[in-house]
Protein backbone atom coordinates (compact mmCIF):
# COMPACT_ATOMS: atom_id res chain seq x y z
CA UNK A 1 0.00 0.00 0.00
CA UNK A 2 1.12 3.40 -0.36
CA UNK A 3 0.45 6.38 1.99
CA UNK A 4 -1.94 8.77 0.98
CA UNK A 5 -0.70 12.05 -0.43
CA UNK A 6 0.10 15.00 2.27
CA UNK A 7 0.63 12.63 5.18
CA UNK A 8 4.31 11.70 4.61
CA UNK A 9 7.62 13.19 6.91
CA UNK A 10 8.25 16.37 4.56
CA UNK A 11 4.67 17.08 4.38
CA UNK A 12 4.79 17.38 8.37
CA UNK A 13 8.01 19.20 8.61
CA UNK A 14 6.96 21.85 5.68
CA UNK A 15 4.14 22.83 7.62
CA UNK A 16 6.68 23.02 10.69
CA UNK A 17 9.29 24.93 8.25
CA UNK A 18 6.69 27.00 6.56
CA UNK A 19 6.39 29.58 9.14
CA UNK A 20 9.65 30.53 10.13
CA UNK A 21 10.46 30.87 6.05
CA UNK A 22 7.68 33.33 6.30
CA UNK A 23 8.91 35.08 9.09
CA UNK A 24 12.85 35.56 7.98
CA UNK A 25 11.63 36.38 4.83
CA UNK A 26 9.89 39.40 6.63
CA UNK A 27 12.81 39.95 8.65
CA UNK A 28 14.54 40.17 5.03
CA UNK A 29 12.10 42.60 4.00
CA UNK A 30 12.69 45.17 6.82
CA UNK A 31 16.43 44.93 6.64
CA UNK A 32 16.22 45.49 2.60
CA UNK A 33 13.66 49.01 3.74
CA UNK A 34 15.94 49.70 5.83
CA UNK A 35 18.98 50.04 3.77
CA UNK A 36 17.35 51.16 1.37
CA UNK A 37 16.03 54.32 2.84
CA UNK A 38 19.53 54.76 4.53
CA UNK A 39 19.01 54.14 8.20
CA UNK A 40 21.80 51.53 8.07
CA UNK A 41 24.26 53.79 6.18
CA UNK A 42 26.32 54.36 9.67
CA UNK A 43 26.86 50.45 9.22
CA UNK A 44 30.09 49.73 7.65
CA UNK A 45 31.59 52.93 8.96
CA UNK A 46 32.55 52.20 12.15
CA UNK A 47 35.96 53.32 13.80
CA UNK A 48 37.92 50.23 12.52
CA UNK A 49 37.02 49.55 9.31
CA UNK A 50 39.99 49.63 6.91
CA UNK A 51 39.48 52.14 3.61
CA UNK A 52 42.06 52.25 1.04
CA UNK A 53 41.49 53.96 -2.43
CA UNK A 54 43.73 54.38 -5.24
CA UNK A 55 43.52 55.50 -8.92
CA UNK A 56 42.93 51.84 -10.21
CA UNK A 57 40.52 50.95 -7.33
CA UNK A 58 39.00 50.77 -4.02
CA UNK A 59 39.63 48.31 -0.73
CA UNK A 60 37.19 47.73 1.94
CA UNK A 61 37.65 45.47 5.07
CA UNK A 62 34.73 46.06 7.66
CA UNK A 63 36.84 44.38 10.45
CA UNK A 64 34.99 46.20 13.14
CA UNK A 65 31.59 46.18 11.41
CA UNK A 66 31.85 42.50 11.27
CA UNK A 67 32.83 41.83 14.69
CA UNK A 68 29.80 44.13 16.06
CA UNK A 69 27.42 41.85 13.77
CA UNK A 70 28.46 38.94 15.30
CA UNK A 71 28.58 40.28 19.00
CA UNK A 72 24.79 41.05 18.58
């Protein structure tokens, strides 16, 4: 016999899944708005962060911006 369709292990653990995926993908959302309208533009700025530009390019390292992501 086979099982009956929508009563298998994924079936169960997408409806599990299904709303977290909704909520990070509104967590997504907000961050993209916020960039966007520049209320993260101080990120990536911080005292720290290594800036070199040349004539032939530009070099970013957000040493201090990444630490303070992770710390949070």
């Amino acid at each position: 016999m086979r099982p009956r369709a929508g009563t298998g292990i994924l079936c169960q653990m997408g409806r599990e899944l299904g709303p977290w995926l909704v909520g990070l993908g509104i967590v997504v959302v907000l961050i993209g708005v916020l960039a966007w309208t520049g209320a993260l533009s101080w990120f990536g700025r911080l005292p720290g962060d290594i800036r070199v530009s040349g004539e032939r390019g530009r070099v970013y390292i957000p040493i201090t911006s990444m630490s303070w992501s992770r710390s949070s």
